[in-house]
N, C-alpha and C. Protein backbone atom coordinates (compact mmCIF):
# COMPACT_ATOMS: atom_id res chain seq x y z
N UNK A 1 36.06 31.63 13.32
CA UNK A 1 34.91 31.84 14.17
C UNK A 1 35.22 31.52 15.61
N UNK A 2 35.85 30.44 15.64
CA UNK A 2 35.81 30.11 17.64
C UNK A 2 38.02 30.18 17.36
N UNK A 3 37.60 30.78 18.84
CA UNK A 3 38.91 30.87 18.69
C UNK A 3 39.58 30.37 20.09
N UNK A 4 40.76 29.70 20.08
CA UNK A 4 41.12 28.79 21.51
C UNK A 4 40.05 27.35 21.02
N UNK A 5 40.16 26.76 22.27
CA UNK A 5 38.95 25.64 22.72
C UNK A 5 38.06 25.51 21.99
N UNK A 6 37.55 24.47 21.60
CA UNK A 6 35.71 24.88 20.92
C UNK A 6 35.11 24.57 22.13
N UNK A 7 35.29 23.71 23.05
CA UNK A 7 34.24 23.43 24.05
C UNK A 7 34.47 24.82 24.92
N UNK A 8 35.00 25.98 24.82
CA UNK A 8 35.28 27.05 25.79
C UNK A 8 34.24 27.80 25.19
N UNK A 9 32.93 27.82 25.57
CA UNK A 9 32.30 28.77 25.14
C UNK A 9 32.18 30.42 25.53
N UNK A 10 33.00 30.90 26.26
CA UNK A 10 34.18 32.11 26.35
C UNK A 10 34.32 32.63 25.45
N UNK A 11 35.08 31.58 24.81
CA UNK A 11 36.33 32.33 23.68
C UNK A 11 35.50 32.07 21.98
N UNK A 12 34.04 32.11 21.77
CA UNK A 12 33.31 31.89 21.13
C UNK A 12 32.81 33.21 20.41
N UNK A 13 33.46 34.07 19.23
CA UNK A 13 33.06 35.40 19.14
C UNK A 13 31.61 35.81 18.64
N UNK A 14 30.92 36.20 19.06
CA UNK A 14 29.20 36.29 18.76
C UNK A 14 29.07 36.85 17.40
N UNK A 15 28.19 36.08 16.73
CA UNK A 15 27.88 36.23 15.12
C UNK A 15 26.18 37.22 15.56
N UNK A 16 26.28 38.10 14.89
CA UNK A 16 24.95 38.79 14.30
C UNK A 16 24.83 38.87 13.07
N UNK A 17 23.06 39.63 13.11
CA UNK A 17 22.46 39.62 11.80
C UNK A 17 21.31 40.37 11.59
N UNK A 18 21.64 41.59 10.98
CA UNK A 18 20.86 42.58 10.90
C UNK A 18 19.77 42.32 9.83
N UNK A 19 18.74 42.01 9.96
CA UNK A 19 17.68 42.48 9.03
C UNK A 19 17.36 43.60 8.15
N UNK A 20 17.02 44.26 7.27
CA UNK A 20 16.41 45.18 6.60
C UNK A 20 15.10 44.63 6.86
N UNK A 21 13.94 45.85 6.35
CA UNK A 21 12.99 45.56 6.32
C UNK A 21 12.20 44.59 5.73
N UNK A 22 12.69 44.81 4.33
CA UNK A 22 12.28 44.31 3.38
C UNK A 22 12.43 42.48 3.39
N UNK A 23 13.31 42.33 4.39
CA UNK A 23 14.38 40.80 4.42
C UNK A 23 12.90 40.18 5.54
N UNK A 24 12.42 41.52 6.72
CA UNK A 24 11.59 41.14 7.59
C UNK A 24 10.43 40.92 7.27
N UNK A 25 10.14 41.54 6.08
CA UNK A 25 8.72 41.46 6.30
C UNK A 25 8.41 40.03 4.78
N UNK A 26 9.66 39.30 4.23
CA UNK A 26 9.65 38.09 3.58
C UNK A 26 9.72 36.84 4.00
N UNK A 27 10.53 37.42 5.46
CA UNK A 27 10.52 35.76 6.38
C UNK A 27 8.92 35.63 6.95
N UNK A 28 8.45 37.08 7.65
CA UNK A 28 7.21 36.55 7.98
C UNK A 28 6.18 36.55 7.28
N UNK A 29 6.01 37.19 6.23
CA UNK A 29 4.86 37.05 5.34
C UNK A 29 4.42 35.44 4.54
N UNK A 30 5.98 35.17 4.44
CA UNK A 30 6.02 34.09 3.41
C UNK A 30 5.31 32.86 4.87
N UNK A 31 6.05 32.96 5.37
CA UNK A 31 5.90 32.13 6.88
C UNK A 31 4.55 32.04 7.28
N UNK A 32 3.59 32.89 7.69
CA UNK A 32 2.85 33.14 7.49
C UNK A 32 1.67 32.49 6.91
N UNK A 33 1.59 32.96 5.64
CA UNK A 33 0.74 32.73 4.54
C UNK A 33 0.95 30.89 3.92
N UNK A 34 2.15 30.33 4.61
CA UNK A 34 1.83 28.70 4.25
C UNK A 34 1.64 27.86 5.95
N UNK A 35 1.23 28.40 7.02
CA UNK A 35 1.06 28.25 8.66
C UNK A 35 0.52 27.14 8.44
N UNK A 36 1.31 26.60 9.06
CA UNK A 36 0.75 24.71 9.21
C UNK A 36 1.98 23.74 8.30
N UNK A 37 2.23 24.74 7.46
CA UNK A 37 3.11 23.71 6.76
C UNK A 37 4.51 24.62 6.61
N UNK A 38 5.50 24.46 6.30
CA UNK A 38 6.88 25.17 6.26
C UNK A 38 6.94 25.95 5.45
N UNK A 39 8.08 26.97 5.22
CA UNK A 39 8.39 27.41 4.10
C UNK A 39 9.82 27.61 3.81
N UNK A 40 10.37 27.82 2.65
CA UNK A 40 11.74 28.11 2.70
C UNK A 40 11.90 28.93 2.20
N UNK A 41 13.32 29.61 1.74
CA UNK A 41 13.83 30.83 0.93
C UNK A 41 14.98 31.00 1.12
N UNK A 42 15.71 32.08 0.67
CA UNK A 42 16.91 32.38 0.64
C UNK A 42 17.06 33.87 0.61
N UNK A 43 18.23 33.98 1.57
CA UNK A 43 18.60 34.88 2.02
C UNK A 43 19.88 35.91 1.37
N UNK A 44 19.40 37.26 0.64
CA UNK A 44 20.36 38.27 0.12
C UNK A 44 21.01 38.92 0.57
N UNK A 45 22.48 39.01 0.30
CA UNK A 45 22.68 40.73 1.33
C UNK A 45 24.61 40.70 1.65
N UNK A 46 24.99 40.54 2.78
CA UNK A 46 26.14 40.93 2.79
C UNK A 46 26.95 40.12 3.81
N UNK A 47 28.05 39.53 4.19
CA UNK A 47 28.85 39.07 4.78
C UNK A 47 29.86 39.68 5.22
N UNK A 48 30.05 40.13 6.52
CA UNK A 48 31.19 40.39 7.29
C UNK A 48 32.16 39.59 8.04
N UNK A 49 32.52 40.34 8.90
CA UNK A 49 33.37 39.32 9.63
C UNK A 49 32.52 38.70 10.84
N UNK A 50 31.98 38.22 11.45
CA UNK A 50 31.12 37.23 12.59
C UNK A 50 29.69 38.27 12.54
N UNK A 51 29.32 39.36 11.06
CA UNK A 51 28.47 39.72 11.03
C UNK A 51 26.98 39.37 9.30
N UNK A 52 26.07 39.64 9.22
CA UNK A 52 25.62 39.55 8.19
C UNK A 52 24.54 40.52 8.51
N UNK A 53 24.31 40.98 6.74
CA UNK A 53 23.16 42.04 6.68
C UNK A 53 22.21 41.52 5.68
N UNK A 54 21.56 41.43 6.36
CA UNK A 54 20.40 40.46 5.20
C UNK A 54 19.23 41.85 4.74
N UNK A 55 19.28 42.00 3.02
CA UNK A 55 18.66 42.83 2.40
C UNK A 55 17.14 42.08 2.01
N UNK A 56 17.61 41.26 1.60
CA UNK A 56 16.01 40.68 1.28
C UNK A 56 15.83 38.84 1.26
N UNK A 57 14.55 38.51 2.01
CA UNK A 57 14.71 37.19 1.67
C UNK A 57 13.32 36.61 1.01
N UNK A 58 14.14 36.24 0.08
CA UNK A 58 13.22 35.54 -1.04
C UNK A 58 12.17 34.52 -1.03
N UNK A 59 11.17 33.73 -0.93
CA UNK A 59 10.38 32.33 -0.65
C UNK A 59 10.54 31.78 -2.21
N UNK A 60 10.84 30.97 -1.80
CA UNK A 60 11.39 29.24 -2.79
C UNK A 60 9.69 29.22 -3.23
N UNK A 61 9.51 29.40 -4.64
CA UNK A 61 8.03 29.47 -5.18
C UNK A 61 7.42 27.70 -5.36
N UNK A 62 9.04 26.79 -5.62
CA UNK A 62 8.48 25.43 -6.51
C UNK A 62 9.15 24.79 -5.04
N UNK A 63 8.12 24.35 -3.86
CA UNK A 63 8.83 23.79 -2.93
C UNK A 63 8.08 22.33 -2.93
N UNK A 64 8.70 21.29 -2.20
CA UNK A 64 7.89 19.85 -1.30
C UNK A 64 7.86 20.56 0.03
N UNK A 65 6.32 21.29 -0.02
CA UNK A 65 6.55 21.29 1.76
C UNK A 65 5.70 20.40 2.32
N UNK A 66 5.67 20.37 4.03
CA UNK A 66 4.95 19.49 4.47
C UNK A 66 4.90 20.17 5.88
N UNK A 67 4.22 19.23 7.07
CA UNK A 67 4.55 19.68 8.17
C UNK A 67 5.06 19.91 9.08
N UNK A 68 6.53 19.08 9.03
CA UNK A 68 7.82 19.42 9.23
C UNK A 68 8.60 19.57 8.03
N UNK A 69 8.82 19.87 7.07
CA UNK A 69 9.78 19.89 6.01
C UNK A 69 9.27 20.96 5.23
N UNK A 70 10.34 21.09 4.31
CA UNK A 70 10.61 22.06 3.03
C UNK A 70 11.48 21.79 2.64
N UNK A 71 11.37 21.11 1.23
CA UNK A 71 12.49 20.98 0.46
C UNK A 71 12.70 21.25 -0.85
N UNK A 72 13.43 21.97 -1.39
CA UNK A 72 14.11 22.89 -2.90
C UNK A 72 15.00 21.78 -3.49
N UNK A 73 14.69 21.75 -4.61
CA UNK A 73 15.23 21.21 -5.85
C UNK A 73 16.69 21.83 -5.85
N UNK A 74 18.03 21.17 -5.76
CA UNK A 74 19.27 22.37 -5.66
C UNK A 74 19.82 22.35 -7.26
N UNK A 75 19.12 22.05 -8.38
CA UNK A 75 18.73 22.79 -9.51
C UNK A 75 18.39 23.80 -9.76
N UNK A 76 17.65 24.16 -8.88
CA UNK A 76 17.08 25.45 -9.24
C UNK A 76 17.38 26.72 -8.10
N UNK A 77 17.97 26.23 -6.76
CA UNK A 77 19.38 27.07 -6.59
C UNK A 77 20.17 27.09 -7.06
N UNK A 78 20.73 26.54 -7.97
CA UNK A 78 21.82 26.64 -8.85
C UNK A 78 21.71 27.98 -9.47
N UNK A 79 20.17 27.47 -10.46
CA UNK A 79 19.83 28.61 -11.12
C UNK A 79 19.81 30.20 -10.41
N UNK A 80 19.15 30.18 -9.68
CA UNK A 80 19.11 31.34 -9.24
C UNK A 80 20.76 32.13 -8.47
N UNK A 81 21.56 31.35 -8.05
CA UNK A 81 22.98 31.69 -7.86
C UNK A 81 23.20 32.28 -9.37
N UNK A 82 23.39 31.69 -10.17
CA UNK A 82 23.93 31.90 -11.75
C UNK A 82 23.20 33.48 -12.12
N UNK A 83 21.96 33.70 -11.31
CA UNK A 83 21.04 34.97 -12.15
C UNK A 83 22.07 36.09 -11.06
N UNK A 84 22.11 35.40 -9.67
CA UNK A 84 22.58 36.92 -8.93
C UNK A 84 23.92 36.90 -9.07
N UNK A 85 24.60 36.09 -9.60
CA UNK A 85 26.32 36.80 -9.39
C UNK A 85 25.99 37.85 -10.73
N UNK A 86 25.29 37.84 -11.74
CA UNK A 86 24.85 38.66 -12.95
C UNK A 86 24.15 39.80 -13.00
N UNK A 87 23.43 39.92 -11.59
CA UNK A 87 22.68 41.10 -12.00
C UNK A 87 22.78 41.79 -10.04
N UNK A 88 22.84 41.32 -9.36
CA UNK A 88 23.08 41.59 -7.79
C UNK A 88 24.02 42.84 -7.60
N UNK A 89 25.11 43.20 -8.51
CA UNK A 89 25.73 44.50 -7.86
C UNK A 89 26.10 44.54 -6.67
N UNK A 90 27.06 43.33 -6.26
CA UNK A 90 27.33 43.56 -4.96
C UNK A 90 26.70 42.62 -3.69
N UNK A 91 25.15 42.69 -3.55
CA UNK A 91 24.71 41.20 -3.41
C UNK A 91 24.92 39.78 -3.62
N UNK A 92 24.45 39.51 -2.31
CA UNK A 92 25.19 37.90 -2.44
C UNK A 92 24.37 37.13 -1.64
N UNK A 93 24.35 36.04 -2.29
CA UNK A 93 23.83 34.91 -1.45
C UNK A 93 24.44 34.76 0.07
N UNK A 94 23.98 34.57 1.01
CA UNK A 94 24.35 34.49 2.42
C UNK A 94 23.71 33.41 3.33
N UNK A 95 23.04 32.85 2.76
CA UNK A 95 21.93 31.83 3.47
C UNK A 95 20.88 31.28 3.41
N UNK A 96 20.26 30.88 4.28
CA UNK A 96 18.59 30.53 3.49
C UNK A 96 17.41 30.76 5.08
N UNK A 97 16.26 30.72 4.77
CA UNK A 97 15.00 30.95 5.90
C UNK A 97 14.62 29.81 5.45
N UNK A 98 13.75 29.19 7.05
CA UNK A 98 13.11 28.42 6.94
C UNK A 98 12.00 28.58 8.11
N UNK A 99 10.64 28.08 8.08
CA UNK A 99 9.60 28.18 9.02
C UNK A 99 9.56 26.73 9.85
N UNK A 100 9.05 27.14 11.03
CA UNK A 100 8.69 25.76 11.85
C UNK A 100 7.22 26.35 11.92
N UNK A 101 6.23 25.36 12.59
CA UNK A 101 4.91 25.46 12.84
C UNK A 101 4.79 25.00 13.81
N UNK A 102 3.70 25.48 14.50
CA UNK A 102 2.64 25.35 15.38
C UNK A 102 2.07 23.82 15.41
N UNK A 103 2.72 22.64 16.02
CA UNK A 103 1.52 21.21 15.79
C UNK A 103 0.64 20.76 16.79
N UNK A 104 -0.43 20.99 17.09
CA UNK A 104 -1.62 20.69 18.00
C UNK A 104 -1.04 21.83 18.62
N UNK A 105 -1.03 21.19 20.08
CA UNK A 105 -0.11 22.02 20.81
C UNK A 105 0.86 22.25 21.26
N UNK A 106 1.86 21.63 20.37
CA UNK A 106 3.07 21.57 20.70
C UNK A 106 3.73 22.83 19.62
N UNK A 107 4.21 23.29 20.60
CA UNK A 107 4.80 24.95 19.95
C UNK A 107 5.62 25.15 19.05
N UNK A 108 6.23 25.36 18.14
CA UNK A 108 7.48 25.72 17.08
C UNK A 108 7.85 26.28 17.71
N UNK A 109 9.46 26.09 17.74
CA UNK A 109 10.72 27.00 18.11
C UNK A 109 11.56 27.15 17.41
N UNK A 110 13.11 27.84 17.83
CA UNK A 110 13.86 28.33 16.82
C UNK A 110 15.05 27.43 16.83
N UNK A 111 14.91 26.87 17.42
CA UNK A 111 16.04 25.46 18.13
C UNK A 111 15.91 24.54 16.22
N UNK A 112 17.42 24.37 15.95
CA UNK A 112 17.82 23.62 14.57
C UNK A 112 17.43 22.12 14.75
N UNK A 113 16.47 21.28 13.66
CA UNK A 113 16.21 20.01 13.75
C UNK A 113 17.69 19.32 13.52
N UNK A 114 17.30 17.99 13.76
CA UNK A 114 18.66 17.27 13.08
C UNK A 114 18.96 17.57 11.65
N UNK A 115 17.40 17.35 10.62
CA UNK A 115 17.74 17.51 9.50
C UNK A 115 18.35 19.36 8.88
N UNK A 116 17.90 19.85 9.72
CA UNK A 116 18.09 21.22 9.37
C UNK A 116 19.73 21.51 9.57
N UNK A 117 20.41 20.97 10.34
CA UNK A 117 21.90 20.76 11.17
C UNK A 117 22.54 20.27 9.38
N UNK A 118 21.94 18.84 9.22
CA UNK A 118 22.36 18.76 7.95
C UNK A 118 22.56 19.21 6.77
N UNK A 119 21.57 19.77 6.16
CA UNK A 119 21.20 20.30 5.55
C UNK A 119 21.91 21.68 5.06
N UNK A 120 22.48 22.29 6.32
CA UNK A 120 23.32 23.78 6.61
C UNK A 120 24.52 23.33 5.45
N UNK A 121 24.80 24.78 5.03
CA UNK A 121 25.82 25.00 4.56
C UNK A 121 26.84 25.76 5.29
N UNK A 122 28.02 25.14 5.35
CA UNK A 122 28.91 25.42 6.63
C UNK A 122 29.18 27.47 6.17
N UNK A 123 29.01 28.25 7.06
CA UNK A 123 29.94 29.72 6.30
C UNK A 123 28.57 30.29 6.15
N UNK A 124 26.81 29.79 6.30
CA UNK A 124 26.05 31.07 5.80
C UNK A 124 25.12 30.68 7.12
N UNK A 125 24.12 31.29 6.87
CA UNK A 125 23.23 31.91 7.90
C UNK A 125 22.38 31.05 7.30
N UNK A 126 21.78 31.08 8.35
CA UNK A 126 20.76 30.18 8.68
C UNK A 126 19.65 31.11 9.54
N UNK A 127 18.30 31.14 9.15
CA UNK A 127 17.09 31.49 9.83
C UNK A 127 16.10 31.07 10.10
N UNK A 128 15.51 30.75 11.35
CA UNK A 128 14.29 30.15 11.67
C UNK A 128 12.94 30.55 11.69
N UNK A 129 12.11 30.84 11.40
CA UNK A 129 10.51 31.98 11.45
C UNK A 129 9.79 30.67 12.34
N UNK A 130 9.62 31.15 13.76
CA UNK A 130 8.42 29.63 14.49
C UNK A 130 7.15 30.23 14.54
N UNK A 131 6.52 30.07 13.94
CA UNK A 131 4.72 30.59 13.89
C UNK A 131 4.17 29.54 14.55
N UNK A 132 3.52 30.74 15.75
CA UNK A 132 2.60 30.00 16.16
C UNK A 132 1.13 30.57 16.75
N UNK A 133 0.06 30.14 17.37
CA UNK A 133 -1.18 31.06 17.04
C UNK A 133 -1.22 31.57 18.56
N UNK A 134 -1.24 32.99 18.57
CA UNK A 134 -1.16 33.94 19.38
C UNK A 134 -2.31 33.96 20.68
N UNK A 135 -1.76 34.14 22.00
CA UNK A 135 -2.38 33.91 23.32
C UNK A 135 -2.59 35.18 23.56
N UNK A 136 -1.73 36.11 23.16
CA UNK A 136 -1.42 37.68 24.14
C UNK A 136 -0.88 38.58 23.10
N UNK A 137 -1.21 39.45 22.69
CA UNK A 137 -0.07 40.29 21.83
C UNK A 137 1.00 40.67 22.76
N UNK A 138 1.66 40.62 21.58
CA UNK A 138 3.73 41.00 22.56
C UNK A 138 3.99 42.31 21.75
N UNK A 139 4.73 43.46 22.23
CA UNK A 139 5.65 44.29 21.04
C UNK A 139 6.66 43.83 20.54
N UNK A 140 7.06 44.12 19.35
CA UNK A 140 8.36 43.01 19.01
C UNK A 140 9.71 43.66 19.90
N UNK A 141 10.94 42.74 20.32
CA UNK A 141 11.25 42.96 21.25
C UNK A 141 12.59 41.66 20.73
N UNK A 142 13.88 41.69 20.85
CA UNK A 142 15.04 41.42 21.04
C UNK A 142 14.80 40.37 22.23
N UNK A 143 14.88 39.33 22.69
CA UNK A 143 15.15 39.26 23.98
C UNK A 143 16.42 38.18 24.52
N UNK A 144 16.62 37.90 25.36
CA UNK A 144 18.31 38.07 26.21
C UNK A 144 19.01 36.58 25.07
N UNK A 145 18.05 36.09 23.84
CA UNK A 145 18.91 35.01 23.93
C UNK A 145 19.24 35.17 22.17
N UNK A 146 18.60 36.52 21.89
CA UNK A 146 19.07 37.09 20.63
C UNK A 146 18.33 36.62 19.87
N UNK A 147 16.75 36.72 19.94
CA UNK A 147 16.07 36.61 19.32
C UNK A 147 14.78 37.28 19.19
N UNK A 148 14.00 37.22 17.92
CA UNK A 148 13.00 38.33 17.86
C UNK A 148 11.90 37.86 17.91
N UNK A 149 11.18 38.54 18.98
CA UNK A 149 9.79 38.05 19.66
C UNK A 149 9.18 38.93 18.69
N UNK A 150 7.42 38.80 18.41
CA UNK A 150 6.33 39.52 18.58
C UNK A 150 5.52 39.19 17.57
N UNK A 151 3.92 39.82 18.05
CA UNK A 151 3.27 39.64 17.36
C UNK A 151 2.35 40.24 16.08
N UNK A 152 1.81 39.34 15.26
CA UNK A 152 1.06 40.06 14.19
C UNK A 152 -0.26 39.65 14.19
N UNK A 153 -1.49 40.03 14.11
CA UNK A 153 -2.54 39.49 13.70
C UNK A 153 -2.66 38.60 14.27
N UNK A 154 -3.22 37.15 14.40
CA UNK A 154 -3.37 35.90 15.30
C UNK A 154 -2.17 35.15 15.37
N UNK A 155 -1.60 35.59 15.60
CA UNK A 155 0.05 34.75 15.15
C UNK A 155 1.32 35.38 16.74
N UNK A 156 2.30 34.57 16.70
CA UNK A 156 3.35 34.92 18.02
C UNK A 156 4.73 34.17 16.72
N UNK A 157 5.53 35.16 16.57
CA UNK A 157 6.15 35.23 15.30
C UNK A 157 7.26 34.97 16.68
N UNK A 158 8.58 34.22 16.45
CA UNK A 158 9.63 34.28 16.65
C UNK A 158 10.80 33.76 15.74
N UNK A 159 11.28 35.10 15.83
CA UNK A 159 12.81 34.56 14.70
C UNK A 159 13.99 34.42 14.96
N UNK A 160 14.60 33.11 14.90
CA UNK A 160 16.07 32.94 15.18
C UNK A 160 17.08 32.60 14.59
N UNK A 161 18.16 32.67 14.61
CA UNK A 161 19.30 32.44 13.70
C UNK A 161 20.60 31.30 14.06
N UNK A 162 21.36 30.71 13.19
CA UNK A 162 22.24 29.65 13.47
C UNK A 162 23.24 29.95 12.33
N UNK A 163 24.27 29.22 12.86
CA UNK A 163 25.33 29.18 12.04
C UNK A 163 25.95 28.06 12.66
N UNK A 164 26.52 26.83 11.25
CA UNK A 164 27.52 25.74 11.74
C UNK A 164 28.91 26.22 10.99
N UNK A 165 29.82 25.62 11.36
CA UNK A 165 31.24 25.99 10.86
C UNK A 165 31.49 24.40 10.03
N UNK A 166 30.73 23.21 10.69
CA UNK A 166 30.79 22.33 9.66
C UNK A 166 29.27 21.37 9.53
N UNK A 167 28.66 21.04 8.27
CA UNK A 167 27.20 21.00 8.74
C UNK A 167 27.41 18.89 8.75
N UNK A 168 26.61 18.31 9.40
CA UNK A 168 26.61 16.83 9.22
C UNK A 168 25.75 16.58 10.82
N UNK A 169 25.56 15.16 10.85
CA UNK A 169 24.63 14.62 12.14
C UNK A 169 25.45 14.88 13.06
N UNK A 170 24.77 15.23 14.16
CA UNK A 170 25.36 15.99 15.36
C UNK A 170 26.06 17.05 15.48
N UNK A 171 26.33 17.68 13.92
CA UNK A 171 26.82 18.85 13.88
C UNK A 171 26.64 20.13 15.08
N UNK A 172 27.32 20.78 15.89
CA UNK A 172 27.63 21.48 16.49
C UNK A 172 27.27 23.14 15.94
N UNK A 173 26.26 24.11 16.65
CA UNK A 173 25.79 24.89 15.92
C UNK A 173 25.98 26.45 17.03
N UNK A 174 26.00 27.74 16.64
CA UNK A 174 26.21 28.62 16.62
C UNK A 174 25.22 29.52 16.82
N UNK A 175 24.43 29.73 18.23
CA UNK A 175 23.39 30.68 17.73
C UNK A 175 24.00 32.50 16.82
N UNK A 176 22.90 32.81 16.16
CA UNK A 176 23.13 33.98 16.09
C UNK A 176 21.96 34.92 16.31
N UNK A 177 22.93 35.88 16.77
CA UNK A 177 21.94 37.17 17.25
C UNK A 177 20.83 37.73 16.17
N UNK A 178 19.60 37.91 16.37
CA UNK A 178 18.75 38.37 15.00
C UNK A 178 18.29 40.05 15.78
N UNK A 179 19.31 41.12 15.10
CA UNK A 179 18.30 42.31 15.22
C UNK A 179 17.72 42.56 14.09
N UNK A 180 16.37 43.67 14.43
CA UNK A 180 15.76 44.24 13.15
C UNK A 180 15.10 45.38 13.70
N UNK A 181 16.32 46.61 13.86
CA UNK A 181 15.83 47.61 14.24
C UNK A 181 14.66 48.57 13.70
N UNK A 182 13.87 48.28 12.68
CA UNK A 182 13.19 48.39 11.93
C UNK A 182 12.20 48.56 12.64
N UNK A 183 12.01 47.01 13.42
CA UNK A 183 10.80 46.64 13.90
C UNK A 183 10.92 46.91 15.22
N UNK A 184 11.79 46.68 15.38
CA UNK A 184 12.19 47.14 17.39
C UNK A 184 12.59 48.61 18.15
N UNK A 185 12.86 48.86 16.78
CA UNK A 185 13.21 50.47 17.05
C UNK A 185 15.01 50.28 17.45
N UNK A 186 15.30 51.59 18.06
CA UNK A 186 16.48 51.43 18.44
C UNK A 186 17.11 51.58 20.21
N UNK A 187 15.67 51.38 20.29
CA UNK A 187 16.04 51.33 21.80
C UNK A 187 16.95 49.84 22.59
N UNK A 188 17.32 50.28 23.47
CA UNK A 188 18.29 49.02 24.18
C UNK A 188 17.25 47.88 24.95
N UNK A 189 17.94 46.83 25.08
CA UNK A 189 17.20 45.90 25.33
C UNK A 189 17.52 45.73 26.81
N UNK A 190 16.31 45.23 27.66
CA UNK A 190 16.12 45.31 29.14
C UNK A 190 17.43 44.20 29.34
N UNK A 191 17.74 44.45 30.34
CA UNK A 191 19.00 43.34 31.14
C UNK A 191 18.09 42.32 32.34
């Protein structure tokens, strides 16, 4: 992933991550529909080289959430690894989603907590959904820091992505680019 220096952020080769629809409309629905409190899931689809294609992402049905947290039993990721190397065709586990919220007024963003840093599994993707309750409608929209703005219904949806190369406290993290031409279309993004 980094190549030369690590502190040379230069020589740092940019990781993306294409959405499908179907991957888009699970981070925010699921996200969404538990607003106020987190959600998690996991992420299907494909691994390249500093790229990923995420086909679908799943919401964790048996979670501890709260209003900063979400946390999965890794029993029962186990399980579900064991069902898709069996029936996936090619699919693969690649990562996991997670939601931030809206608290009073202090905004959710896409920026990785400490515990979330931890938590990472070094090699997959990582996704953020920050819901929060909508001032202005936006069109959804890419913008310069590789991430996906816009809105739905009373809501200001932003989704962002991370990647660590090793996960632990103070771990050192990787944004990644989130398109979803789906939703953005395929037009180029303003400079």
């Amino acid at each position: 992933m980094v190549k030369g220096k690590k502190d040379d952020k230069r020589l740092i080769t940019p990781i993306e991550a294409y959405l499908n629809l179907p991957a888009f409309l699970g981070i925010v629905s699921s996200s969404i529909e538990v607003f106020r409190k987190e959600t998690i899931g996991y992420l299907l689809g494909f691994k390249g080289e500093n790229k990923f294609i995420v086909e679908y992402a799943i919401p964790y049905q048996a979670v501890e959430t709260g209003l900063t947290h979400a946390t999965v039993d890794m029993d029962r990721v186990a399980r579900i690894n064991e069902i898709l190397g069996k029936v996936s065709e090619g699919i693969e586990f690649i990562g996991d989603f997670h939601s931030h919220t809206q608290y009073g007024d202090a905004p959710a963003t896409v920026t990785p907590s400490s515990s979330d840093l931890m938590s990472s599994v070094p090699g997959d993707l990582n996704i953020i959904c920050a819901v929060n309750l909508k001032k202005r409608s936006v069109k959804w929209h890419e913008d310069n820091r590789g991430v996906l703005i816009g809105t739905i219904g009373s809501y200001r949806i932003i989704i962002g992505g991370f990647y660590v190369a090793k996960a632990g406290i103070g771990a050192r993290y990787q944004r990644v680019s989130i398109k979803c031409p789906s939703v953005t279309g395929l037009r180029e993004k303003k400079k």
